[in-house]
PDB file of N, CA and C in Angstrom:
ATOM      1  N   UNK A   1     108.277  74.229 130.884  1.00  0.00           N
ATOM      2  CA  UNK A   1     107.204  74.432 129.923  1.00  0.00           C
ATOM      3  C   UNK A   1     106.922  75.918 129.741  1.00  0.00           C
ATOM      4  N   UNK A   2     106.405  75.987 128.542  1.00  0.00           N
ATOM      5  CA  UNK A   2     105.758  77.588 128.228  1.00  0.00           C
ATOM      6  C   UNK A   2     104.796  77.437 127.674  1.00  0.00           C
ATOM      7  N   UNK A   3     103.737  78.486 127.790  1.00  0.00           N
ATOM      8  CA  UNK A   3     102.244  78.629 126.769  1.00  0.00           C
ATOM      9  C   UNK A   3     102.666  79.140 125.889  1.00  0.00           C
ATOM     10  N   UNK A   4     102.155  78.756 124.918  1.00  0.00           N
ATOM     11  CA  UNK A   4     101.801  79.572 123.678  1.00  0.00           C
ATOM     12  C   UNK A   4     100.397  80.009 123.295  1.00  0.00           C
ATOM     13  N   UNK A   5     100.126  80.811 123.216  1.00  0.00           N
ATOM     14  CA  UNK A   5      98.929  81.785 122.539  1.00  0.00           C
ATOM     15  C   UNK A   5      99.290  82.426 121.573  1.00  0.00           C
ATOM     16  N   UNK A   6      98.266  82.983 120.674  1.00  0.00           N
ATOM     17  CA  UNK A   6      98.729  83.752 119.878  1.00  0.00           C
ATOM     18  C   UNK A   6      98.066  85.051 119.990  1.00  0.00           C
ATOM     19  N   UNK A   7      97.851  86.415 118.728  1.00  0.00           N
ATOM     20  CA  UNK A   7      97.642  87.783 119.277  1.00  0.00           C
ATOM     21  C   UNK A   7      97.151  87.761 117.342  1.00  0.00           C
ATOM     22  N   UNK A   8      96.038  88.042 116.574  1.00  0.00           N
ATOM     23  CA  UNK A   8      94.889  88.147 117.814  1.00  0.00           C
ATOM     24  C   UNK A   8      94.823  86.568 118.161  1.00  0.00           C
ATOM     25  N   UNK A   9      93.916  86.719 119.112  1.00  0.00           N
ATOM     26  CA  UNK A   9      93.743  85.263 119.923  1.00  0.00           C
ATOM     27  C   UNK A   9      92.453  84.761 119.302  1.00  0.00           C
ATOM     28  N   UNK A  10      91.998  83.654 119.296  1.00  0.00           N
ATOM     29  CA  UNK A  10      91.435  82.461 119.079  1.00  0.00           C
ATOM     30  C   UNK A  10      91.710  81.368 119.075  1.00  0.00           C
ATOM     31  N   UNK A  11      90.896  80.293 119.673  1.00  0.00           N
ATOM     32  CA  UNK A  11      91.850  78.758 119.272  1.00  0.00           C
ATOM     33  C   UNK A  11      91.806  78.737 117.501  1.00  0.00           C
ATOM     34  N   UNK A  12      91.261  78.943 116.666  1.00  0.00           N
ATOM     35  CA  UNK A  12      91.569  78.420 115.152  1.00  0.00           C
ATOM     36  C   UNK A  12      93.048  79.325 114.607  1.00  0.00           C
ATOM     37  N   UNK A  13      92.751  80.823 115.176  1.00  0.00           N
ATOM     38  CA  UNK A  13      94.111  80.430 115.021  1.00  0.00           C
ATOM     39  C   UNK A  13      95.542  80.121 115.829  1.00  0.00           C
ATOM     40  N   UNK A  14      95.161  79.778 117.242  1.00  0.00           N
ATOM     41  CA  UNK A  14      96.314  79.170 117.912  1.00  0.00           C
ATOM     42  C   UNK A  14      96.631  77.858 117.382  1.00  0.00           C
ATOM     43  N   UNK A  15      95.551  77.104 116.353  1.00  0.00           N
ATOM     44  CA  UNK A  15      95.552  76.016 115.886  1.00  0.00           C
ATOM     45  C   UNK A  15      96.534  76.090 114.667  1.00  0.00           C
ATOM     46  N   UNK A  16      96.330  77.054 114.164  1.00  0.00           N
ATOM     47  CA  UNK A  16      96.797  77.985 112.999  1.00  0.00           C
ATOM     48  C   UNK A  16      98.101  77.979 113.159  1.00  0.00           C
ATOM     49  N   UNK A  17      98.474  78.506 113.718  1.00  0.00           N
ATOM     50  CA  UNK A  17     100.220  79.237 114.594  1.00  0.00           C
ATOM     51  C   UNK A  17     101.276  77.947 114.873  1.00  0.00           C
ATOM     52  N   UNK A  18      99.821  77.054 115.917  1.00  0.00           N
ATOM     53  CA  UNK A  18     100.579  75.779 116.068  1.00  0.00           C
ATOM     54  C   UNK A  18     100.674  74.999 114.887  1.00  0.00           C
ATOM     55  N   UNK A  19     100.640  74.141 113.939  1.00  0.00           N
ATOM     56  CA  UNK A  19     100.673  73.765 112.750  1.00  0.00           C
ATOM     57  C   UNK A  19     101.718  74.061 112.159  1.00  0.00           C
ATOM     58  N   UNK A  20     101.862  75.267 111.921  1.00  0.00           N
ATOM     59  CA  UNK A  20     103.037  76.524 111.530  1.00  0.00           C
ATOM     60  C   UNK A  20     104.454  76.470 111.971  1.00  0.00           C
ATOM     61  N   UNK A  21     104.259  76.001 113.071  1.00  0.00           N
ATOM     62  CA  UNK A  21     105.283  75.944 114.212  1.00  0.00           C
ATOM     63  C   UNK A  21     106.004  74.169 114.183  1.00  0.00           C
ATOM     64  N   UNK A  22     104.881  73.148 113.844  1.00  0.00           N
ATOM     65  CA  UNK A  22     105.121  71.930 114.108  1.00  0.00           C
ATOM     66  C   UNK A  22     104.886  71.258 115.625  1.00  0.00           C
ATOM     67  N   UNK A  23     103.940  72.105 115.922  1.00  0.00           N
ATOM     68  CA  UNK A  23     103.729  72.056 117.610  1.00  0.00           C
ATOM     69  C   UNK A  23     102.361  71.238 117.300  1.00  0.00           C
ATOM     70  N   UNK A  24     102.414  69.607 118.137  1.00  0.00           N
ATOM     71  CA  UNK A  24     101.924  68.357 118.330  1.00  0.00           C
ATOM     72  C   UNK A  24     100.575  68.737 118.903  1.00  0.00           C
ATOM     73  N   UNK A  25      99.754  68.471 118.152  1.00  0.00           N
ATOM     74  CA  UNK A  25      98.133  69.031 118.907  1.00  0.00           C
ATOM     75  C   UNK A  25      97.870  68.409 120.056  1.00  0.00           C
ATOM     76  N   UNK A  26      98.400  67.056 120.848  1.00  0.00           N
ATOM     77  CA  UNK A  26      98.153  66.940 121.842  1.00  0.00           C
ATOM     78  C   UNK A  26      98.809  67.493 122.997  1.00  0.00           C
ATOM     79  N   UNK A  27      99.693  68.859 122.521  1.00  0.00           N
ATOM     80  CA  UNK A  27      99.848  69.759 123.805  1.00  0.00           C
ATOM     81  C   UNK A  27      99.050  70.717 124.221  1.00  0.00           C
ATOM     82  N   UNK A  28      97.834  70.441 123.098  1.00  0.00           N
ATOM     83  CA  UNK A  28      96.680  71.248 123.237  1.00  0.00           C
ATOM     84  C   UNK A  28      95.783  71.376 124.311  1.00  0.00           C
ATOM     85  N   UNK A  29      95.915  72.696 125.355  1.00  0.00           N
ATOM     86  CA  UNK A  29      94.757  72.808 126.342  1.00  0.00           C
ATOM     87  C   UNK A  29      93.461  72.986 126.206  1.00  0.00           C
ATOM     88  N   UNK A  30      92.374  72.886 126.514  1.00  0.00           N
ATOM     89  CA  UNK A  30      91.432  73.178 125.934  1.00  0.00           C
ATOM     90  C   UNK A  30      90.507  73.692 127.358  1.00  0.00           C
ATOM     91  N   UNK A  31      90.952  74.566 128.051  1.00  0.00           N
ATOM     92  CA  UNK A  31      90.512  75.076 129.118  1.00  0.00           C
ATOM     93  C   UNK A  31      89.955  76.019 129.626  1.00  0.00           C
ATOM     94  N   UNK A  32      89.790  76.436 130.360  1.00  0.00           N
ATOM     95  CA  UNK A  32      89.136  77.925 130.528  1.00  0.00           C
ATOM     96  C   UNK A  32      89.747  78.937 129.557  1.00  0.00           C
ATOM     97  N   UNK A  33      91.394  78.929 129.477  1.00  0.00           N
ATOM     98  CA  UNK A  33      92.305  79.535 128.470  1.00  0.00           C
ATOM     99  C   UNK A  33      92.906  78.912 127.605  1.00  0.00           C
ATOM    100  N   UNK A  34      92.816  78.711 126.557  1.00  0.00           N
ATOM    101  CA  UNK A  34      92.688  77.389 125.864  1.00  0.00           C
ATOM    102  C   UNK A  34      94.284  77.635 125.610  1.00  0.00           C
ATOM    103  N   UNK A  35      95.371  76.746 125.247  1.00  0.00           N
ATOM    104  CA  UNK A  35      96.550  77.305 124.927  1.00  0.00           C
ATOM    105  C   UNK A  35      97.780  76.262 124.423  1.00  0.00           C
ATOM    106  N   UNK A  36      98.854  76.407 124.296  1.00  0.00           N
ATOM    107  CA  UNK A  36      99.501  75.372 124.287  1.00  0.00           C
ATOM    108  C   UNK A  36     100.711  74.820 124.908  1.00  0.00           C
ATOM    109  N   UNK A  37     100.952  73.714 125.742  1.00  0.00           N
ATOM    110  CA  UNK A  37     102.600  73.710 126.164  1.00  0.00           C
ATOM    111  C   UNK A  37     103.463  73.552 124.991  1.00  0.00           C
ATOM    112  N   UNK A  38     104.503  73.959 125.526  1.00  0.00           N
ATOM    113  CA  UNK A  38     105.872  73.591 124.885  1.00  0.00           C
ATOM    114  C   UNK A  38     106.828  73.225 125.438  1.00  0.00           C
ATOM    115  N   UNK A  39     107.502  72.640 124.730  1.00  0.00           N
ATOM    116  CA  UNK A  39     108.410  71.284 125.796  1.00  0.00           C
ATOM    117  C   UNK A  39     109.702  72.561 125.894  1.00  0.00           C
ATOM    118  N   UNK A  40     110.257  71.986 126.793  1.00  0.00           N
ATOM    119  CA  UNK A  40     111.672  72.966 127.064  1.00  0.00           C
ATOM    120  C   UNK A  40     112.819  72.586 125.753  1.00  0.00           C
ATOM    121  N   UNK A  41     112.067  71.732 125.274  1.00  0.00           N
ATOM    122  CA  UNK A  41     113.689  71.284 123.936  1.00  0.00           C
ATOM    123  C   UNK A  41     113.060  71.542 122.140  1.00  0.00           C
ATOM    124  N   UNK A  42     112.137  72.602 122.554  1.00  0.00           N
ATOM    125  CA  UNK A  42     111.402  73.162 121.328  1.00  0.00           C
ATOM    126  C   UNK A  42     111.220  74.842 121.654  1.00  0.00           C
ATOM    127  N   UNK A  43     111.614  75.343 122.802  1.00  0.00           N
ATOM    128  CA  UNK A  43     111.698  76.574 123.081  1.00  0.00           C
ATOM    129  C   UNK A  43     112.617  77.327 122.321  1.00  0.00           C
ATOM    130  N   UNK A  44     113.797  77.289 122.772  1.00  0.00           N
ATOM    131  CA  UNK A  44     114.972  77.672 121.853  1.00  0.00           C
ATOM    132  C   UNK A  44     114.741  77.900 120.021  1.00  0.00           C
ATOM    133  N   UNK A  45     114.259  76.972 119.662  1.00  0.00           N
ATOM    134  CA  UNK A  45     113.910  76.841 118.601  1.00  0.00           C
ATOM    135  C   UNK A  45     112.736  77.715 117.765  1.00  0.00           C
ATOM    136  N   UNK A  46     111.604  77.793 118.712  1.00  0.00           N
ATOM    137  CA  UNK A  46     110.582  78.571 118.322  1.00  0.00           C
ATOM    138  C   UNK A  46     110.957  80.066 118.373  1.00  0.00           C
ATOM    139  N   UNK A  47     111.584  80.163 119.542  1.00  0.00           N
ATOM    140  CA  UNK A  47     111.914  81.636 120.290  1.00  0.00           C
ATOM    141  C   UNK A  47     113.011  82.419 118.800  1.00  0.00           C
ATOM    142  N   UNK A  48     113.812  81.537 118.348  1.00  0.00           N
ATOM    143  CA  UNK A  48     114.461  82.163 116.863  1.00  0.00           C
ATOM    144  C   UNK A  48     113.337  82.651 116.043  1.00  0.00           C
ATOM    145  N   UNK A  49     112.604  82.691 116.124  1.00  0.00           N
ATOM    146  CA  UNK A  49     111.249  82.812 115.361  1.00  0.00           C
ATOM    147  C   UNK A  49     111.448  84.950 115.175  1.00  0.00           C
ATOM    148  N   UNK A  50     111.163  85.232 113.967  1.00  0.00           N
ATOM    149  CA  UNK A  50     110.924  86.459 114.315  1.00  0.00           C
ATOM    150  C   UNK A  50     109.438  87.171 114.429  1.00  0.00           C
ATOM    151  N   UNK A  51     108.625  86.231 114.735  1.00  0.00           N
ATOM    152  CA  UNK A  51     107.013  86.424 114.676  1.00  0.00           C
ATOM    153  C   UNK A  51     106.443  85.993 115.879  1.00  0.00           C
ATOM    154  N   UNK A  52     107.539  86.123 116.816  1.00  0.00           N
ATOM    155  CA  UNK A  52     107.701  85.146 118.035  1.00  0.00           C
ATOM    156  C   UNK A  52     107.818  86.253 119.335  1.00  0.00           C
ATOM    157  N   UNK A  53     106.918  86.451 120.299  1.00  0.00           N
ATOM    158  CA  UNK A  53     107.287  87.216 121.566  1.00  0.00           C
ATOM    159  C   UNK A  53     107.051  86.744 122.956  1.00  0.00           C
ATOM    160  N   UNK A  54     108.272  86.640 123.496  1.00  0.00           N
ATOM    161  CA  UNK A  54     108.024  86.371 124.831  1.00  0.00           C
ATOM    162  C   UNK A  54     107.552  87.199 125.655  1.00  0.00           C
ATOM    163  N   UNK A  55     106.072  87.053 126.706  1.00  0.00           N
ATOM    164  CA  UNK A  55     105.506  87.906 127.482  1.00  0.00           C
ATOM    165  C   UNK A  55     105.214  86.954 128.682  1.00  0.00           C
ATOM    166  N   UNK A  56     104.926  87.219 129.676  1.00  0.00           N
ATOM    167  CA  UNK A  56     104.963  87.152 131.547  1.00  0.00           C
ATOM    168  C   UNK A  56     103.224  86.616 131.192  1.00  0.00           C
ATOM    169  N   UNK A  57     103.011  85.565 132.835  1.00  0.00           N
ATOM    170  CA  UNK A  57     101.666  84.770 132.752  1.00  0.00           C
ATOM    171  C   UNK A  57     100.824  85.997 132.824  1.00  0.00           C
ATOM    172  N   UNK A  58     101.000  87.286 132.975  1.00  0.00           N
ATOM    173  CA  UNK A  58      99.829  87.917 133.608  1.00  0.00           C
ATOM    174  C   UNK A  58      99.272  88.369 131.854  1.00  0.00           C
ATOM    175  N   UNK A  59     100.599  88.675 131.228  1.00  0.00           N
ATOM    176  CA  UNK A  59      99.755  88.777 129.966  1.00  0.00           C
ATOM    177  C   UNK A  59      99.290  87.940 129.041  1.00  0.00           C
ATOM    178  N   UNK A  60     100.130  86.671 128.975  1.00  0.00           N
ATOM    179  CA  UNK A  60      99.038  85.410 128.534  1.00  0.00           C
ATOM    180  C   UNK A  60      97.845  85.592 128.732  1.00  0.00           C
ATOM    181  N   UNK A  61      97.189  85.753 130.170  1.00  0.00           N
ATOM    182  CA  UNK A  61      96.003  85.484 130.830  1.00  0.00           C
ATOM    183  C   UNK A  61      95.037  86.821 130.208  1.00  0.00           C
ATOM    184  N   UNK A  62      96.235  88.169 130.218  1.00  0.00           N
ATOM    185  CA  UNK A  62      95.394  89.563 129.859  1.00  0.00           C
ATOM    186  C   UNK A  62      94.719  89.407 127.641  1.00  0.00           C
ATOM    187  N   UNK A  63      95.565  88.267 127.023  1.00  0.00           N
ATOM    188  CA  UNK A  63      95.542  88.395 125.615  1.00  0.00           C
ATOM    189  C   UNK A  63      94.151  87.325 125.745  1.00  0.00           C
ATOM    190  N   UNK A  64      94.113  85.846 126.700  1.00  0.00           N
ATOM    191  CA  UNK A  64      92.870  85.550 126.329  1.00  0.00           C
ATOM    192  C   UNK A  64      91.812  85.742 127.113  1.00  0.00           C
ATOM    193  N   UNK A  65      92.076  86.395 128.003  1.00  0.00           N
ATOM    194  CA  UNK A  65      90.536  86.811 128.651  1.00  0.00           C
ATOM    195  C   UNK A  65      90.249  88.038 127.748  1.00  0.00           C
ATOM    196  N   UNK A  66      90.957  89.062 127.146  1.00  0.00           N
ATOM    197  CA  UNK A  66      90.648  90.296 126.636  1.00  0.00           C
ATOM    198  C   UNK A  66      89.870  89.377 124.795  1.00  0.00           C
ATOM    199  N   UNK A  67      90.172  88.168 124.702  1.00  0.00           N
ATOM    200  CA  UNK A  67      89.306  87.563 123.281  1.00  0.00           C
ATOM    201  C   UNK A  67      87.856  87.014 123.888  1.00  0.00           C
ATOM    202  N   UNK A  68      87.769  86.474 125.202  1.00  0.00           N
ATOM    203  CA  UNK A  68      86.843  85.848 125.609  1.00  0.00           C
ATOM    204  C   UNK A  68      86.068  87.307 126.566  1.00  0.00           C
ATOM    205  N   UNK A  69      86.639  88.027 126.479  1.00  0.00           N
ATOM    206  CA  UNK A  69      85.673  89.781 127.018  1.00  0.00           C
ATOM    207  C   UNK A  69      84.893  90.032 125.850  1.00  0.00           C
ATOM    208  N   UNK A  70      86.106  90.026 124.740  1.00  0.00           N
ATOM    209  CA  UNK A  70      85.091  90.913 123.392  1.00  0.00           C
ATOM    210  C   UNK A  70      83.941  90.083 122.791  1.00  0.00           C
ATOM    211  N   UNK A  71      83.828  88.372 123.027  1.00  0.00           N
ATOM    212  CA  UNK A  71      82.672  87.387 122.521  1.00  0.00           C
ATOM    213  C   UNK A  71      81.506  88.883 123.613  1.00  0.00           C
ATOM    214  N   UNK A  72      80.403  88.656 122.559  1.00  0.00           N
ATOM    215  CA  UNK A  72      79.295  88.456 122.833  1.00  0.00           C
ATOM    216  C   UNK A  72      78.433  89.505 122.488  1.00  0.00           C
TER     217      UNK A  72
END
């Protein structure tokens, strides 16, 4: 599996991105970091994407805590 988030971050538009993508809303997290899986046989596929970047969990975690820093 992989997350997907997007940049800027929000769920409307990770909702946004996903849609876009054809990515099934019930891989939808809705958690402290809200986000999405992706199956290992839709990776390949997305990753051709040229709007598409692969980054490490620490920056997943750094793109939505740095959206849920700037609320308020």
């Amino acid at each position: 599996m992989r997350h997907l988030v997007c940049v800027p971050y929000s769920v409307s538009n990770l909702h946004k991105m996903a849609k876009e993508l054809g990515i099934k809303r019930c891989w939808f997290h809705n958690g402290r970091y809200p986000h999405y899986d992706i199956p290992k046989r839709r990776i390949e596929e997305i990753l051709a994407r040229e709007d598409v970047t692969v980054v490490d969990g620490h920056d997943v975690l750094r793109i939505c805590k740095g959206a849920s820093e700037g609320k308020g």
